[in-house]
N, C-alpha and C. Protein backbone atom coordinates (compact mmCIF):
# COMPACT_ATOMS: atom_id res chain seq x y z
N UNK A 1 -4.55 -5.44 -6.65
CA UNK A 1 -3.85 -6.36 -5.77
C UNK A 1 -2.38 -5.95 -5.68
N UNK A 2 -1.86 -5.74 -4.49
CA UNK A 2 -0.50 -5.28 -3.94
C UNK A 2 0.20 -6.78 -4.78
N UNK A 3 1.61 -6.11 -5.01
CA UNK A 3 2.50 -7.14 -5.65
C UNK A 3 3.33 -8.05 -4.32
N UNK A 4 3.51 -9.32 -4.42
CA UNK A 4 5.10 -10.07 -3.09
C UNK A 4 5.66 -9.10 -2.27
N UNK A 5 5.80 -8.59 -3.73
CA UNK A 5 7.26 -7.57 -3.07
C UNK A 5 6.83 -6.56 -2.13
N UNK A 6 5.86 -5.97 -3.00
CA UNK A 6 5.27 -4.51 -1.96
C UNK A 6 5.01 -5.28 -0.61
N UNK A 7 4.72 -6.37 -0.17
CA UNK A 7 4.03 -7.13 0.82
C UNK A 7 4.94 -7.46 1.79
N UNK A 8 5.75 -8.01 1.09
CA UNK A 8 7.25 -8.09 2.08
C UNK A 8 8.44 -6.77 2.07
N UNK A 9 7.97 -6.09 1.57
CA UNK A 9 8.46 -5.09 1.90
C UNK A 9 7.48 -3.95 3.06
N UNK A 10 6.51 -4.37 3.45
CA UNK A 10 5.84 -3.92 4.09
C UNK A 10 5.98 -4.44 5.38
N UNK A 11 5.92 -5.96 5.58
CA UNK A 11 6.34 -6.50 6.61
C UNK A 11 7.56 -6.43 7.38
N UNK A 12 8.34 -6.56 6.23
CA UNK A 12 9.80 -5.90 6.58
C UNK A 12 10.32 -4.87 7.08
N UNK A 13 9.61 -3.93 6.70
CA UNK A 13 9.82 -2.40 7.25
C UNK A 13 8.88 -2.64 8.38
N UNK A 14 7.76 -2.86 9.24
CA UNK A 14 7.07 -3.06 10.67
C UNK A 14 8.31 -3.97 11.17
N UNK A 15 9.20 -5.13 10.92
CA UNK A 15 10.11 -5.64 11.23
C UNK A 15 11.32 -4.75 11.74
N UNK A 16 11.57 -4.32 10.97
CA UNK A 16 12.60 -3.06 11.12
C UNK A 16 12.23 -2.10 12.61
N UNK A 17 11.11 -1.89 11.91
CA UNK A 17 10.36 -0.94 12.99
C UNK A 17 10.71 -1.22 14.55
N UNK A 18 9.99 -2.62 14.51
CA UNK A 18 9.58 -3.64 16.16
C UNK A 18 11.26 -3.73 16.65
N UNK A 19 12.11 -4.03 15.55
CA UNK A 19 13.54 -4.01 16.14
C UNK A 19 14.29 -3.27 16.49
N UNK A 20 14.31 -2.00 15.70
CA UNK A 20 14.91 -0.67 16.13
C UNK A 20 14.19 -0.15 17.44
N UNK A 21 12.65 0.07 17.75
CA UNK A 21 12.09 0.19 18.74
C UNK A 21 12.25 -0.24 20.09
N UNK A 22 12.66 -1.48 19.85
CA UNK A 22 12.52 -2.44 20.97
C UNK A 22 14.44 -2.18 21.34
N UNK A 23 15.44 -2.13 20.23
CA UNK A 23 16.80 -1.66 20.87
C UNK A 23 17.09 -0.40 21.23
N UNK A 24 16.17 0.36 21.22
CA UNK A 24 16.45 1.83 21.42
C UNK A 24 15.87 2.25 22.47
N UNK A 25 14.34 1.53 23.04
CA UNK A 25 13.64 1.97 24.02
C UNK A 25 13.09 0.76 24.81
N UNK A 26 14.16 -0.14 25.01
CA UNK A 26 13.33 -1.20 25.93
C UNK A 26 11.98 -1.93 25.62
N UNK A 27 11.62 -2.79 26.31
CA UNK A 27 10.54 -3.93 26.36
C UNK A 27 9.33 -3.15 26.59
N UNK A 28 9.72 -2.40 27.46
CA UNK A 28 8.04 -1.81 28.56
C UNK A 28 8.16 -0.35 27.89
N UNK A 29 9.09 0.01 27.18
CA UNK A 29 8.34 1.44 26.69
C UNK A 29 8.11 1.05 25.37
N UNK A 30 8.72 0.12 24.24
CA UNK A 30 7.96 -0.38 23.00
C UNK A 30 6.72 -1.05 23.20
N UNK A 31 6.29 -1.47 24.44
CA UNK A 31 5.02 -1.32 24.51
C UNK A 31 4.30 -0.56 24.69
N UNK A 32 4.36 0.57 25.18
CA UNK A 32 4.11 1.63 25.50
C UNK A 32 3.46 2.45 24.51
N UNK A 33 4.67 2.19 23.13
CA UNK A 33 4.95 3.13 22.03
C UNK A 33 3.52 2.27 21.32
N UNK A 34 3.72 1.01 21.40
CA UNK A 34 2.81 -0.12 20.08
C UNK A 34 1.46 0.73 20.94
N UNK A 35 0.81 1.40 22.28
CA UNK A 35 -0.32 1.01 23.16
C UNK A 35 -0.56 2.82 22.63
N UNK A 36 0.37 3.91 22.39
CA UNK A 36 -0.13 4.93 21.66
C UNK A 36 -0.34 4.70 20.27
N UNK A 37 0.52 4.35 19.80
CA UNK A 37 -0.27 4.05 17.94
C UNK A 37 -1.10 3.22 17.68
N UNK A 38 -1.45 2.43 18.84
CA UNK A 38 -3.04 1.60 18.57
C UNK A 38 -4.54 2.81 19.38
N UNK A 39 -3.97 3.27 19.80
CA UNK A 39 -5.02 4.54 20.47
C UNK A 39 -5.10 5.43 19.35
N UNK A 40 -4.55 5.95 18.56
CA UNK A 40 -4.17 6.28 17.55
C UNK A 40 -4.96 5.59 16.12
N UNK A 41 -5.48 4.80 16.26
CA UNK A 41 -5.41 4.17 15.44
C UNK A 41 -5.07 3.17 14.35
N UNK A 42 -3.09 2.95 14.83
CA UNK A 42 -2.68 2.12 14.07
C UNK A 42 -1.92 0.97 14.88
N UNK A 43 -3.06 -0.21 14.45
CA UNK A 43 -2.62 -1.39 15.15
C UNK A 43 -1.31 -2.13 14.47
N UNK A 44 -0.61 -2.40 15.42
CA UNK A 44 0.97 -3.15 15.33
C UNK A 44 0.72 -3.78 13.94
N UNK A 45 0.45 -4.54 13.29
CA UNK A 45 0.32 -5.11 12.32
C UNK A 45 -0.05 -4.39 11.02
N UNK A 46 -0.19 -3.19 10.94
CA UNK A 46 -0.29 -2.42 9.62
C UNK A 46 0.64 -1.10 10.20
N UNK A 47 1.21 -0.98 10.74
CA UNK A 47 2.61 -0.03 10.64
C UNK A 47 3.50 0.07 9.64
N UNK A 48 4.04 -1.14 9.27
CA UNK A 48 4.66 -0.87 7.96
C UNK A 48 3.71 -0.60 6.34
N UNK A 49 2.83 -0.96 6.76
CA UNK A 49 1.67 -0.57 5.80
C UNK A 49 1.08 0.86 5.59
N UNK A 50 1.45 1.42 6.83
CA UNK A 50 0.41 2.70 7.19
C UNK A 50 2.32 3.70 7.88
N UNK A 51 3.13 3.55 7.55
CA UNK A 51 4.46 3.64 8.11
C UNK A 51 4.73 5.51 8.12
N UNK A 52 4.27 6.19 7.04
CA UNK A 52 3.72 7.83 7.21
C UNK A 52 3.13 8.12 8.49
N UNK A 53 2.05 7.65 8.67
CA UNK A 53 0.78 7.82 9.60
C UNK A 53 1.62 7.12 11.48
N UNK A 54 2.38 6.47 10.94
CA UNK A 54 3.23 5.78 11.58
C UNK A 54 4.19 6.87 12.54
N UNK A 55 4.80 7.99 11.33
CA UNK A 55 5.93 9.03 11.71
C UNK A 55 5.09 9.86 12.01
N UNK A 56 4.22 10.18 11.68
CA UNK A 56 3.81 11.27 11.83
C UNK A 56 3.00 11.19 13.43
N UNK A 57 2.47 10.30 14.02
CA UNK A 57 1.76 9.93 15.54
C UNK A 57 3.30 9.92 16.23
N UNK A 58 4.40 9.25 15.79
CA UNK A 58 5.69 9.00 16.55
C UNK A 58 6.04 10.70 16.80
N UNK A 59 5.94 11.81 16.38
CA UNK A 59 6.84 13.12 16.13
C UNK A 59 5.82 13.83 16.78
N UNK A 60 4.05 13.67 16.68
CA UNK A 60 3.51 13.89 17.61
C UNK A 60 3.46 13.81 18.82
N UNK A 61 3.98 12.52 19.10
CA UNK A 61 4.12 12.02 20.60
C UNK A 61 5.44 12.32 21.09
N UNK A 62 6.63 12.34 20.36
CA UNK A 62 7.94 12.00 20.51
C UNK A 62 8.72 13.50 20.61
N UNK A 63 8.03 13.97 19.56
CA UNK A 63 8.57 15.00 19.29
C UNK A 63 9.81 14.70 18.17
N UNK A 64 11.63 15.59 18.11
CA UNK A 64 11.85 15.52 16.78
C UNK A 64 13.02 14.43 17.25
N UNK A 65 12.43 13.95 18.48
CA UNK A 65 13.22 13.00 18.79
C UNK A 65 13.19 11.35 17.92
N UNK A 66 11.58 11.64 17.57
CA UNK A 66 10.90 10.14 16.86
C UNK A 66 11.49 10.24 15.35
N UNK A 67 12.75 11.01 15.30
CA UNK A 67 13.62 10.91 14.16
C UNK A 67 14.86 10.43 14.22
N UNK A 68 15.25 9.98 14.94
CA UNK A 68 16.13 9.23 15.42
C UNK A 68 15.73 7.53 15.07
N UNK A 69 15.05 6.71 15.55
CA UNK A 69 14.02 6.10 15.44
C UNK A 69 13.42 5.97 14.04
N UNK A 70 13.40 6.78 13.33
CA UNK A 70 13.38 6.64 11.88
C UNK A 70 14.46 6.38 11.21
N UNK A 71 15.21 7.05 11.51
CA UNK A 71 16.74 6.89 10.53
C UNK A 71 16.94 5.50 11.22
N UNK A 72 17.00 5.18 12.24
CA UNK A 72 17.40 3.58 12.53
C UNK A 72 16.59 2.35 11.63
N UNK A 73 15.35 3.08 11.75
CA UNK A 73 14.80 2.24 11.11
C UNK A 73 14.97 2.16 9.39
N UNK A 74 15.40 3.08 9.23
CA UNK A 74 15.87 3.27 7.33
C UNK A 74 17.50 2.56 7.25
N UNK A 75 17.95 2.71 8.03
CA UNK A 75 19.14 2.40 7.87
C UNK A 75 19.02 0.42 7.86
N UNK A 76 18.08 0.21 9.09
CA UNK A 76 17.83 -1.25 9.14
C UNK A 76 17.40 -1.46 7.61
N UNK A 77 16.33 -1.44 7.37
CA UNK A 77 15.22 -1.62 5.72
C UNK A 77 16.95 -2.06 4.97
N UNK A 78 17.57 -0.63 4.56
CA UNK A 78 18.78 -0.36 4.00
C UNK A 78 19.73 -1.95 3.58
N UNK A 79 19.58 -2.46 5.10
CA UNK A 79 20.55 -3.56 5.64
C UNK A 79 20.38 -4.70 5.10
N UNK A 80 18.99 -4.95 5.10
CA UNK A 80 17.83 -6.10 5.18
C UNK A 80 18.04 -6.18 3.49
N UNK A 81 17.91 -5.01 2.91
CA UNK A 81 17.85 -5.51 0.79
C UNK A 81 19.31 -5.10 0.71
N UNK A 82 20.31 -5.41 1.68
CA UNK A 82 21.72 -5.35 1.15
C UNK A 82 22.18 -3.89 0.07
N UNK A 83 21.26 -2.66 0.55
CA UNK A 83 21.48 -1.62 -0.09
C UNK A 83 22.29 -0.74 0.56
N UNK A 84 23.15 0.23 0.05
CA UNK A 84 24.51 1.11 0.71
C UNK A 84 23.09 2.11 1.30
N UNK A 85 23.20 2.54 2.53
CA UNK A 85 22.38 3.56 3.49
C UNK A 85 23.38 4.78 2.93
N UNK A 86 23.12 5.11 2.02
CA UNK A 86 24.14 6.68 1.59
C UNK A 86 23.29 7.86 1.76
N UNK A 87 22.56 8.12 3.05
CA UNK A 87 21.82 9.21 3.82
C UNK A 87 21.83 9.71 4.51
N UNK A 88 22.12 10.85 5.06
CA UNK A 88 22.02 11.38 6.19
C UNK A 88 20.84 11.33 7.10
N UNK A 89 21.27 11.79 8.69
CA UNK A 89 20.13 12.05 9.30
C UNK A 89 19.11 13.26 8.72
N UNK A 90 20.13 14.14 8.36
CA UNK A 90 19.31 15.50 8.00
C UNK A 90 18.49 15.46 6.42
N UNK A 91 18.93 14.36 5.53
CA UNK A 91 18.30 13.97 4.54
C UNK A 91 16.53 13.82 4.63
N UNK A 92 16.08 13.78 3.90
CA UNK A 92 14.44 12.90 3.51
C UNK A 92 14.10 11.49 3.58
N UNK A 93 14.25 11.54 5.19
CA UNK A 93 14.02 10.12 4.94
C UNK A 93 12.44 9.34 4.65
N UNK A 94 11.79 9.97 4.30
CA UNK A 94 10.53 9.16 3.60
C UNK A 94 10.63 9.37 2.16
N UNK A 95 11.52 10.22 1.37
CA UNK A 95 12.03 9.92 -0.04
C UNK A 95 13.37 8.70 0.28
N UNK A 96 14.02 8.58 0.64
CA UNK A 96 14.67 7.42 1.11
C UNK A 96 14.01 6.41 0.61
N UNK A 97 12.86 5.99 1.36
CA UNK A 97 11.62 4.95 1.74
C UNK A 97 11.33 4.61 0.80
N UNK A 98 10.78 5.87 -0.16
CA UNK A 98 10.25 5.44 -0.98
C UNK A 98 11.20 4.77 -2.28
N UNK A 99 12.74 5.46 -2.30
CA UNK A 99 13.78 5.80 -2.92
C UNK A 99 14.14 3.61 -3.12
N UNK A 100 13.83 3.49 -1.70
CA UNK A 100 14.10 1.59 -1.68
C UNK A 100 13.20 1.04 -2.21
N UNK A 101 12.29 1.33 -1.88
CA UNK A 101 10.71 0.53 -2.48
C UNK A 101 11.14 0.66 -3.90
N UNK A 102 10.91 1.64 -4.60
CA UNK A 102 11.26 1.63 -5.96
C UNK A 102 12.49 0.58 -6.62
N UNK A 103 13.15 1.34 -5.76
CA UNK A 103 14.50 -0.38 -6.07
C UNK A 103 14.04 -1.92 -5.81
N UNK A 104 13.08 -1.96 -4.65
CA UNK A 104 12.87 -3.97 -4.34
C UNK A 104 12.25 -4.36 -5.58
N UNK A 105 10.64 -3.25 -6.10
CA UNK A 105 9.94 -3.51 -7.04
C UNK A 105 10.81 -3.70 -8.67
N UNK A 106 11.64 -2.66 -8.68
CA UNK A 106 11.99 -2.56 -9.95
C UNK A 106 13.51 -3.82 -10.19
N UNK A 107 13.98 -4.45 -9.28
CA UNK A 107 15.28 -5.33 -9.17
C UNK A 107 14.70 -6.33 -7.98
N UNK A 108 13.49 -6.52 -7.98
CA UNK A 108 13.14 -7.50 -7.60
C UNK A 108 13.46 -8.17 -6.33
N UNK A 109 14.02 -7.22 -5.98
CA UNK A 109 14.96 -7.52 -4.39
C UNK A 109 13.99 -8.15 -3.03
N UNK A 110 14.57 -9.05 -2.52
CA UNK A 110 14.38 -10.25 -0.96
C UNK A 110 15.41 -9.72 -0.25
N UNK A 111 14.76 -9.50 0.99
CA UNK A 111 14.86 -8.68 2.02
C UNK A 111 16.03 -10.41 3.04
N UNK A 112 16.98 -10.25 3.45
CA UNK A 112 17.80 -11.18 4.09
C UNK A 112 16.65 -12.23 4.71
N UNK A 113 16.24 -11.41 5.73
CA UNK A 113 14.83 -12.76 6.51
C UNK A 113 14.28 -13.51 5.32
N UNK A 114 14.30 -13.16 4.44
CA UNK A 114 13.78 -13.93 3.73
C UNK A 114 14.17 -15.45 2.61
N UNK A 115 15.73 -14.94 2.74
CA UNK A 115 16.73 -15.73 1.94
C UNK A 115 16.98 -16.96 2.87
N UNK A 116 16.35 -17.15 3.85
CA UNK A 116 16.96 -18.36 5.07
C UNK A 116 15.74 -18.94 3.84
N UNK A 117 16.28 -20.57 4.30
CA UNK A 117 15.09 -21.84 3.62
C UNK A 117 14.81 -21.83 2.00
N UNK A 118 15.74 -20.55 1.54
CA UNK A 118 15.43 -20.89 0.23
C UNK A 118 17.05 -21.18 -0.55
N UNK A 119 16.36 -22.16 -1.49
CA UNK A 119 17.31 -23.05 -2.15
C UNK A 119 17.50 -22.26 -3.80
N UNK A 120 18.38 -21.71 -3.87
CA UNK A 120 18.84 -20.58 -5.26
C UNK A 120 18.76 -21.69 -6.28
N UNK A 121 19.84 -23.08 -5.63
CA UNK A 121 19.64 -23.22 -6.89
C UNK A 121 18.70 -24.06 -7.73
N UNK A 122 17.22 -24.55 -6.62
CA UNK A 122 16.04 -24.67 -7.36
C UNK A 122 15.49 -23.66 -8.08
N UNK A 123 15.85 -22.52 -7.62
CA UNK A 123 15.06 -21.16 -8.14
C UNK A 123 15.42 -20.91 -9.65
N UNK A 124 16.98 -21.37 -9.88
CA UNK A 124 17.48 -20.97 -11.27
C UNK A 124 16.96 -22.34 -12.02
N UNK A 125 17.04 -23.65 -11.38
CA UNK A 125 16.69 -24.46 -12.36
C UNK A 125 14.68 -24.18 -12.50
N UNK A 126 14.30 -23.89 -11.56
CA UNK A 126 12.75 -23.73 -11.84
C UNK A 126 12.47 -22.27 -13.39
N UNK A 127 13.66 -21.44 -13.17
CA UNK A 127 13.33 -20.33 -13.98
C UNK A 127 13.63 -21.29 -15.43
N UNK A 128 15.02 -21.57 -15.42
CA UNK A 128 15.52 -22.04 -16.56
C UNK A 128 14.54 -22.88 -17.23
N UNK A 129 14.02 -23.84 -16.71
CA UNK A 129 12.89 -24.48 -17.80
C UNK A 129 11.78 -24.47 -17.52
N UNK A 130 11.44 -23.23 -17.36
CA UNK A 130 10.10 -22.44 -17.63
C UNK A 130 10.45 -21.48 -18.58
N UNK A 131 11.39 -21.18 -19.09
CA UNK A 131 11.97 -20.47 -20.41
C UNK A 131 11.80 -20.89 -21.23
């Protein structure tokens, strides 16, 4: 069983995705883009799940342009767990990827969308006396 975190960090990154997509290439060609990676095989809703398989159909189709589009989208992820984006374009960005994941899991990190509606300081009194 996948952990919270891996989960919302999965969602988060297809989030990232749908937003960078949709500011970089319009309404009618991010549909366009969602109508090849479901021909493809990967339906809108497991992109950040399947997010390799993801780059790799985008660079097929896109060419080395669908790297552009990545780094936006790393840089977003980056934004979202309040982490410094200290990468280049010309860097690895799927060691990046993975480079964050390792950080949400291991420091437990909530992605901004997620901090709306929650109350910290139930969270510390719920931890505190459960100690």
């Amino acid at each position: 069983m996948r952990s919270p975190l891996v989960t919302d960090f999965h969602e988060t990154l297809g989030s990232c995705f749908a937003s960078t997509l949709k500011d970089m290439l319009g309404s009618a060609v991010c549909e366009s883009v969602y109508g090849l990676l479901e021909r493809s095989g990967i339906p809108r809703g497991e992109i950040g799940n399947r997010f390799d398989d993801t780059v790799a159909v985008l660079t097929k189709i896109l060419g080395t342009s669908s790297r552009v589009l990545v780094h936006r989208t790393l840089v977003e992820m980056f934004r979202q767990y309040s982490q410094r984006a200290d990468f280049s374009y010309q860097d690895s960005l799927r060691d990046r990827l993975i480079v964050l994941k390792e950080a949400v899991v291991a420091n437990h990190l909530i992605p901004k969308g997620l901090h709306d509606g929650i109350d910290f300081d139930i969270v510390e009194k719920t931890r505190l006396t459960s100690s």
